[in-house]
N, C-alpha and C. Protein backbone atom coordinates (compact mmCIF):
# COMPACT_ATOMS: atom_id res chain seq x y z
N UNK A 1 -16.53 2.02 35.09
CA UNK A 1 -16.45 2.72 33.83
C UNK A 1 -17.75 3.49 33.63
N UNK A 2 -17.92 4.79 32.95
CA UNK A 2 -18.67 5.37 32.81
C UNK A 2 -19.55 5.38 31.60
N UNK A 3 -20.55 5.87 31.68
CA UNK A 3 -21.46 5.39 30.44
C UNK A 3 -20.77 6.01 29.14
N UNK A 4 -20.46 7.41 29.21
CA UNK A 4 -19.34 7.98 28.70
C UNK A 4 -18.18 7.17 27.59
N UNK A 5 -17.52 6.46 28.65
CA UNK A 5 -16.62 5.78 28.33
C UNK A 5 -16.73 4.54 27.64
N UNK A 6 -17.90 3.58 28.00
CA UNK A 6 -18.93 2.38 27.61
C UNK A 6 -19.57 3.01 25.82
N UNK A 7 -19.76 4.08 25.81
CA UNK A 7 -20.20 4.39 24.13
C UNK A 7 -18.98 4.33 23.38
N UNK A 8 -17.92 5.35 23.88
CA UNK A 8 -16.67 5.62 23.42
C UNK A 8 -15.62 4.22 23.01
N UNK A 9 -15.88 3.19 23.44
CA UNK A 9 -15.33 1.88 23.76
C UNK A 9 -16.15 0.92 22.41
N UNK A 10 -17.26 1.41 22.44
CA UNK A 10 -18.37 0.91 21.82
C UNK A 10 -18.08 1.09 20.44
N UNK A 11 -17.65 2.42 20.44
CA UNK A 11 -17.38 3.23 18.91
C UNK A 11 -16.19 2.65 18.62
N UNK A 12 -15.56 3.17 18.86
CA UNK A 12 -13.71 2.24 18.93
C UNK A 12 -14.03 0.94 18.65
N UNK A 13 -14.64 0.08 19.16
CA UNK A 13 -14.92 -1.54 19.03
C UNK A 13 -15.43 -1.79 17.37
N UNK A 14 -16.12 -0.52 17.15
CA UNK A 14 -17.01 -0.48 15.58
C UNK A 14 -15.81 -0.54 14.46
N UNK A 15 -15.10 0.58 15.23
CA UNK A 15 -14.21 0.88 14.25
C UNK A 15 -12.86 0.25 13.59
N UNK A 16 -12.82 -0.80 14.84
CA UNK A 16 -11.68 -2.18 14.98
C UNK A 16 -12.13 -2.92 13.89
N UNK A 17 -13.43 -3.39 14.13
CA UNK A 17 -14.31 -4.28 12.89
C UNK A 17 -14.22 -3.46 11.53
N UNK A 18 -14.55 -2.06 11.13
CA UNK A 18 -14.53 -1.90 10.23
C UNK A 18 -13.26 -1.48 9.53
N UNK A 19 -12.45 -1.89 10.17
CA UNK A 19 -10.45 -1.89 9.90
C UNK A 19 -10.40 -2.86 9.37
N UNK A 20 -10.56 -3.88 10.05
CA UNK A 20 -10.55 -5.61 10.18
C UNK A 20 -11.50 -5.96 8.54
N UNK A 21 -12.66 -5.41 8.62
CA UNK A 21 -13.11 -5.90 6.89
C UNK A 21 -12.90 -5.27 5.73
N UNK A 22 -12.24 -3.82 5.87
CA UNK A 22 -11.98 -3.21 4.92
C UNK A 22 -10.38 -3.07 4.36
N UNK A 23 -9.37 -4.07 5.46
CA UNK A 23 -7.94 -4.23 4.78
C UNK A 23 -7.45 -3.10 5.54
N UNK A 24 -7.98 -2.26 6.61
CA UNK A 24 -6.86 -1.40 7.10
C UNK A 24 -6.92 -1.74 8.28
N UNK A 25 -5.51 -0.87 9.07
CA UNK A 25 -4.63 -1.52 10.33
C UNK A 25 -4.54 -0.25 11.14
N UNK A 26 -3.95 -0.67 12.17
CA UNK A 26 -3.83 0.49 13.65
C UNK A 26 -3.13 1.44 13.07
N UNK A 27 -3.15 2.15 11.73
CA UNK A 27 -2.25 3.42 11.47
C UNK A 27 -3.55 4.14 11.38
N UNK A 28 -4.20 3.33 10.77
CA UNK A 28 -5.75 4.19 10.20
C UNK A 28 -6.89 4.65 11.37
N UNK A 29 -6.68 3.72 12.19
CA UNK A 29 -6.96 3.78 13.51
C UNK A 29 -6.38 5.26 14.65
N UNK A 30 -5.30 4.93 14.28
CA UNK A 30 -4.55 5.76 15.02
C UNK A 30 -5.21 7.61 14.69
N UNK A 31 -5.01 7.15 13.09
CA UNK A 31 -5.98 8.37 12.27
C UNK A 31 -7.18 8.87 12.37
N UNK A 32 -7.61 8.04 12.59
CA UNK A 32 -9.26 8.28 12.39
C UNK A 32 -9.67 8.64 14.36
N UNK A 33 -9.08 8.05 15.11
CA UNK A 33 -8.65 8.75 16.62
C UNK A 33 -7.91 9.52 16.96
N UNK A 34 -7.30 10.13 16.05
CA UNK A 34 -6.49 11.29 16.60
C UNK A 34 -5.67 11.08 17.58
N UNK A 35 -5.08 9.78 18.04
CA UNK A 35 -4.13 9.34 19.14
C UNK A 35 -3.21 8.80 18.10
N UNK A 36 -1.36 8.17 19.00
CA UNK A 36 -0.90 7.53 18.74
C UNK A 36 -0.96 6.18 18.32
N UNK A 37 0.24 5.47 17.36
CA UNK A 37 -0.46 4.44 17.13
C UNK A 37 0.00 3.39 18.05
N UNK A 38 1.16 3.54 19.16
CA UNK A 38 1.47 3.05 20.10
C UNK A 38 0.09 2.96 21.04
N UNK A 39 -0.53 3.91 21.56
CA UNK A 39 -1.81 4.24 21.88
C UNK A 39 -3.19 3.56 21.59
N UNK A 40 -3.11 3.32 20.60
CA UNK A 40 -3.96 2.25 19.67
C UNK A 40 -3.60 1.26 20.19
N UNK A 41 -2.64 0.98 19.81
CA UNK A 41 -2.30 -0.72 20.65
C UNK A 41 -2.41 -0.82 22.20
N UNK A 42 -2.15 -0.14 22.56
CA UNK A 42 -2.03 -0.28 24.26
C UNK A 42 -4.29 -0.80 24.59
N UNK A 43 -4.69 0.16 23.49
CA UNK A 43 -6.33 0.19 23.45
C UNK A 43 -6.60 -1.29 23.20
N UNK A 44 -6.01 -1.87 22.59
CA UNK A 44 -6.31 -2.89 21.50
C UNK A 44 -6.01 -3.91 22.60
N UNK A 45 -4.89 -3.80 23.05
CA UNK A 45 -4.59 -5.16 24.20
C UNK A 45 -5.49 -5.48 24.97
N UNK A 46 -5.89 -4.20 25.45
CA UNK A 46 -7.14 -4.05 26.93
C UNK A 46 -8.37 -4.83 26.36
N UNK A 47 -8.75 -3.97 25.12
CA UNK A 47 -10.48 -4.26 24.58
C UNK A 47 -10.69 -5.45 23.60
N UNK A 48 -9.53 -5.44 22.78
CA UNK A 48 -9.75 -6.35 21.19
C UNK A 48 -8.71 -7.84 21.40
N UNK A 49 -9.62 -8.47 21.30
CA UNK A 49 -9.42 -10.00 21.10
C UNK A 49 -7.98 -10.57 20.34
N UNK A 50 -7.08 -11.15 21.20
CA UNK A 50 -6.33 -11.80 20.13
C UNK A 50 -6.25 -12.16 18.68
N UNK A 51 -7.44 -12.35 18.23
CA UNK A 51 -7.94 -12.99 16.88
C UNK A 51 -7.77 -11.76 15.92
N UNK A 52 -8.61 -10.79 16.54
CA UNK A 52 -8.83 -9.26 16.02
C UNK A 52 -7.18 -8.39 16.29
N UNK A 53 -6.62 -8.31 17.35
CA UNK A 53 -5.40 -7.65 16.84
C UNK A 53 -4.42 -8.30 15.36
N UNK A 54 -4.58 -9.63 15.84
CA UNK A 54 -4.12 -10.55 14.79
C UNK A 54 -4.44 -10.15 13.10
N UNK A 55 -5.64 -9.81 12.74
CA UNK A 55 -6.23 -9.56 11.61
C UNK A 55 -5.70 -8.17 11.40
N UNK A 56 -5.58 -7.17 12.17
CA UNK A 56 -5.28 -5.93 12.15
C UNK A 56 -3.68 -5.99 11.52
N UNK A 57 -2.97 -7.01 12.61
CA UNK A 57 -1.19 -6.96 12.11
C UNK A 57 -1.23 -7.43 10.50
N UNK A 58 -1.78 -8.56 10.70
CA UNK A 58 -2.21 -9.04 9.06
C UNK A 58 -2.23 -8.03 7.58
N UNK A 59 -3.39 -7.08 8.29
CA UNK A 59 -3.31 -6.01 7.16
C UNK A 59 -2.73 -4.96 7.00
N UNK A 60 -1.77 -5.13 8.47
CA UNK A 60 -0.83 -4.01 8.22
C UNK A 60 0.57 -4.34 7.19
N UNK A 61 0.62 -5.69 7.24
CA UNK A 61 1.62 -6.43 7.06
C UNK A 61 1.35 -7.05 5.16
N UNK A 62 -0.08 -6.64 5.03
CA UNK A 62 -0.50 -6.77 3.32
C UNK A 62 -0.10 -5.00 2.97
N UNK A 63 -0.50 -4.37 3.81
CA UNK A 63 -0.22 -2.47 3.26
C UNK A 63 0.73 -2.26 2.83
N UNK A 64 1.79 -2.93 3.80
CA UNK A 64 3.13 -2.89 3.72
C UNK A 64 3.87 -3.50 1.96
N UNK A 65 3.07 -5.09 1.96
CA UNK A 65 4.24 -5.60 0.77
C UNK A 65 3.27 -4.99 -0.38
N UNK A 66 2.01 -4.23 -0.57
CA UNK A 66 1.64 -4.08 -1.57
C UNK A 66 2.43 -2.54 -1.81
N UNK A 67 2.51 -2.05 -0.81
CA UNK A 67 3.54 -0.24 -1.28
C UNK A 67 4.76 -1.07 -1.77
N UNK A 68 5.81 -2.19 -1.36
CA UNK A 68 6.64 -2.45 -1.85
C UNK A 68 6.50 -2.82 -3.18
N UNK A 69 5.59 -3.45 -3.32
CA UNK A 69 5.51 -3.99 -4.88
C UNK A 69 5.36 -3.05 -5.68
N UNK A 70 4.30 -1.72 -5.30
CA UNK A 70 4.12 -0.73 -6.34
C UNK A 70 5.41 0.26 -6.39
N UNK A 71 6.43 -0.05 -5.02
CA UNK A 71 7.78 0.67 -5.35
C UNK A 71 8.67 -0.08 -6.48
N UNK A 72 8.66 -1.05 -6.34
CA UNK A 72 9.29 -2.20 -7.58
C UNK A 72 9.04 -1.91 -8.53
N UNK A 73 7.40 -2.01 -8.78
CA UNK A 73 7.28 -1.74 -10.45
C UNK A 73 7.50 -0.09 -10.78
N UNK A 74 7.31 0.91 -9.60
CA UNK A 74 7.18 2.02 -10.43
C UNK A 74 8.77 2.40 -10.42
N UNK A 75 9.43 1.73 -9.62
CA UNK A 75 11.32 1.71 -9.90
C UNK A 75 11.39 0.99 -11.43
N UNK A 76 10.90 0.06 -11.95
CA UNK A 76 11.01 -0.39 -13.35
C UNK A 76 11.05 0.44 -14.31
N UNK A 77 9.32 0.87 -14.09
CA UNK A 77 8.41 1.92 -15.27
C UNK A 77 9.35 2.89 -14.99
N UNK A 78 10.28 3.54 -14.12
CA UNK A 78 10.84 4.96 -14.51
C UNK A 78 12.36 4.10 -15.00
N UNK A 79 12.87 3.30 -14.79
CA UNK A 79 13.99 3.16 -15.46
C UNK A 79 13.47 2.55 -17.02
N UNK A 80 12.19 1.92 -17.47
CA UNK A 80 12.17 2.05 -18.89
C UNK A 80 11.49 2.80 -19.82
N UNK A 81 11.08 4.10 -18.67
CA UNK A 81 10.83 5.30 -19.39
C UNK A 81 12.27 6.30 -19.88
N UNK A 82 13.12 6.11 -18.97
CA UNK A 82 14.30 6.91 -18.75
C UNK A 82 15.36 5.74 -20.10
N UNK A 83 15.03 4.79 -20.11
CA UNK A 83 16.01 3.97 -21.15
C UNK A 83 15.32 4.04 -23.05
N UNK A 84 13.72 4.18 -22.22
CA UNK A 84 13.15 4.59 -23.64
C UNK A 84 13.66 5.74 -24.19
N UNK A 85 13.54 7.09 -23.19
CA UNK A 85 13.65 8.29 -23.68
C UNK A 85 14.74 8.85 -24.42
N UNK A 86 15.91 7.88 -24.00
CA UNK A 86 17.41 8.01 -24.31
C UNK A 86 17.50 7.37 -25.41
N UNK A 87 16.19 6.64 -26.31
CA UNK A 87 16.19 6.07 -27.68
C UNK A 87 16.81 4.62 -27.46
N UNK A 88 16.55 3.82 -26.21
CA UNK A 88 16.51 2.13 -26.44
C UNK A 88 15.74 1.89 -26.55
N UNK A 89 16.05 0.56 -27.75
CA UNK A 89 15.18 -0.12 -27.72
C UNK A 89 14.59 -1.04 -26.67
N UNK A 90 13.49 -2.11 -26.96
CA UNK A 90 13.02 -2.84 -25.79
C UNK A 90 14.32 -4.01 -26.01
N UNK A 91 14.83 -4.37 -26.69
CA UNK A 91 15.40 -5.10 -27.31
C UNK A 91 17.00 -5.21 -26.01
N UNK A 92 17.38 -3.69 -26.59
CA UNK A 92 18.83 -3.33 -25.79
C UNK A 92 18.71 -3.04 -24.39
N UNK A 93 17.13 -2.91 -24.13
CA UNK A 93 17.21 -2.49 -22.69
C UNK A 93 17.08 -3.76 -21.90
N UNK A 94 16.80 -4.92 -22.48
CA UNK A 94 16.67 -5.91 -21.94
C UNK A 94 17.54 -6.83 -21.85
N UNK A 95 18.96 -6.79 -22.84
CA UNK A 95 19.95 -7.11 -23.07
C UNK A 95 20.71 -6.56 -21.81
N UNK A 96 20.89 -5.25 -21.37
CA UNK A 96 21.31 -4.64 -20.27
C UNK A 96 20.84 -5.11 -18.91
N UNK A 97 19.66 -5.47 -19.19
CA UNK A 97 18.89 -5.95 -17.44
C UNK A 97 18.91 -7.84 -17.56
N UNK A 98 19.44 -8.37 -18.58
CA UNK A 98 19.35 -9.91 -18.79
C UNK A 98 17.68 -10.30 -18.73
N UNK A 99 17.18 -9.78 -19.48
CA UNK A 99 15.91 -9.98 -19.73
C UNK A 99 15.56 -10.18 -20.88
N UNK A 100 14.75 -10.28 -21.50
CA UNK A 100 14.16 -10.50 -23.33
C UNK A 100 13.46 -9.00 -23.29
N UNK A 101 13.62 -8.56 -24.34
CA UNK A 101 13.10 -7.35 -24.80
C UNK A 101 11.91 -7.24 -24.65
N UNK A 102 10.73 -8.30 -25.25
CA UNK A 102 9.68 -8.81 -24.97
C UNK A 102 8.77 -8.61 -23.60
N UNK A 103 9.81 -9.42 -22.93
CA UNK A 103 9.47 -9.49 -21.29
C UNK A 103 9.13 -8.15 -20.96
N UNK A 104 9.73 -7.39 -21.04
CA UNK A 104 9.82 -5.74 -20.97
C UNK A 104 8.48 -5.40 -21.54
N UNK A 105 8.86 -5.46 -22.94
CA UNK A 105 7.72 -4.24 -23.52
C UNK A 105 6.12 -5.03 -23.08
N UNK A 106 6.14 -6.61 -22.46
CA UNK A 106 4.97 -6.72 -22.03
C UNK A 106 4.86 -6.18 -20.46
N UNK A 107 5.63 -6.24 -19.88
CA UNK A 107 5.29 -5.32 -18.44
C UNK A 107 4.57 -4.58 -18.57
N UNK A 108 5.29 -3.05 -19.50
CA UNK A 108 5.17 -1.96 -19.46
C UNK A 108 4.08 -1.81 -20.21
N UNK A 109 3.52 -3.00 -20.99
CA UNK A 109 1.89 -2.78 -21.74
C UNK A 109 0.80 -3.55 -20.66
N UNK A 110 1.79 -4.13 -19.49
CA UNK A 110 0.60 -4.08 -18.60
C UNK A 110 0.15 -3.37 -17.95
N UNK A 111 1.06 -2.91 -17.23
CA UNK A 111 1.29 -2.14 -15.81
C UNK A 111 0.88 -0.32 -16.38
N UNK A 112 1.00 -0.49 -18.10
CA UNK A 112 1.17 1.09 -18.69
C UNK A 112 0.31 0.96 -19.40
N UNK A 113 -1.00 0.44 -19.65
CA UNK A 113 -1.14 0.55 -21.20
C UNK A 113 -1.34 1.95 -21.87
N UNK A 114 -1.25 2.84 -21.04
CA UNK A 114 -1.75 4.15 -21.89
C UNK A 114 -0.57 4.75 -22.00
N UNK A 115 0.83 4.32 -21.84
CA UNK A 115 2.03 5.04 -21.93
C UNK A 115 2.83 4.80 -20.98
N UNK A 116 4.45 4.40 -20.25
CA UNK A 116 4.99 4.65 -19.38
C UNK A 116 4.77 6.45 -18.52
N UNK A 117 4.78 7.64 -19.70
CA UNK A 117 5.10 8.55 -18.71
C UNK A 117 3.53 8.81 -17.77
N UNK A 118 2.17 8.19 -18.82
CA UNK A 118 1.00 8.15 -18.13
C UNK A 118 0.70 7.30 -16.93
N UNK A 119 0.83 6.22 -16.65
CA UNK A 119 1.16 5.34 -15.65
C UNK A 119 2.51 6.03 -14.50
N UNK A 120 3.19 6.23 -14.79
CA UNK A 120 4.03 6.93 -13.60
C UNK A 120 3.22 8.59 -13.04
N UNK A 121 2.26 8.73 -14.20
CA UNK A 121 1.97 10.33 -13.23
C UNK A 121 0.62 9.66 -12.66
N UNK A 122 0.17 8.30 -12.84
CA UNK A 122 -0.75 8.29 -12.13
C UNK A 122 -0.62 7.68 -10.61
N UNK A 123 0.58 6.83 -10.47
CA UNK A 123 1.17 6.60 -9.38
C UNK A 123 1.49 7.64 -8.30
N UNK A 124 2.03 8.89 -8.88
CA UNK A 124 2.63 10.10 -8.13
C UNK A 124 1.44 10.67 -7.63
N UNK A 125 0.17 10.81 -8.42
CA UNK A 125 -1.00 11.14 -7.88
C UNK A 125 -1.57 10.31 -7.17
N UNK A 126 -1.32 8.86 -6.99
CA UNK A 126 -1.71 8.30 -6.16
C UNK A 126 -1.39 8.38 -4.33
N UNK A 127 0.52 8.49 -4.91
CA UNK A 127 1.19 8.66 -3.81
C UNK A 127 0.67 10.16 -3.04
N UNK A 128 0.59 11.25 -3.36
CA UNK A 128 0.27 12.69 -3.04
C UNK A 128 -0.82 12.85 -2.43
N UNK A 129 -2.19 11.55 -2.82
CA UNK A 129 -3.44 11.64 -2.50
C UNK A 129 -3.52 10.95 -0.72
């Protein structure tokens, strides 16, 4: 191997670790190398430790259920913006979903406190970014 290749390996090795402590996975990798992420892995088998691919799947596998969760709630916040807007109450909209009205309007003062339609445009800007 060439000295070349020995820095390049070196850097890549940096960049495994700083995946590994900062919660991101071989997509970001893949990104930040300008290769595939099939590619990445094939890298990862050769150079990075069982332990360390392991931590990598890990946080690919937290990326994953935390986009699901923020698809859940922001599937909520637009159906009780869209049930608000149509003039339900928290009351009837919760009657419709077998929920307590309550239950509801505290979600949406968590997840919203500055408004349902403010909280959904900050999601969309999240998503876009």
């Amino acid at each position: 191997m060439t000295y070349q290749n020995e820095a390049a390996n070196a850097k890549r090795m940096c960049d495994v670790q700083n995946a590994i402590v900062t919660g991101a996975a071989m997509a970001h990798l893949a990104e930040l190398w300008g290769i595939s992420q099939p590619a990445v892995s094939q890298w990862c088998d050769r150079f990075v430790s069982a332990e360390d691919r392991a931590a990598l799947r890990t946080n690919a596998n937290q990326i994953r259920a935390d986009k699901m969760r923020d698809f859940h709630l922001v599937a909520r916040l637009e159906l009780l913006a869209a049930a608000r807007a149509a003039g339900m109450s928290w009351e009837r909209i919760g009657q419709a979903m077998g929920l307590a009205g309550v239950t509801l309007w505290s979600l949406a003062h968590r997840h919203a406190p500055d408004g349902l339609d403010a909280a959904l445009s900050d999601f969309r800007d999240d998503e876009a970014a």
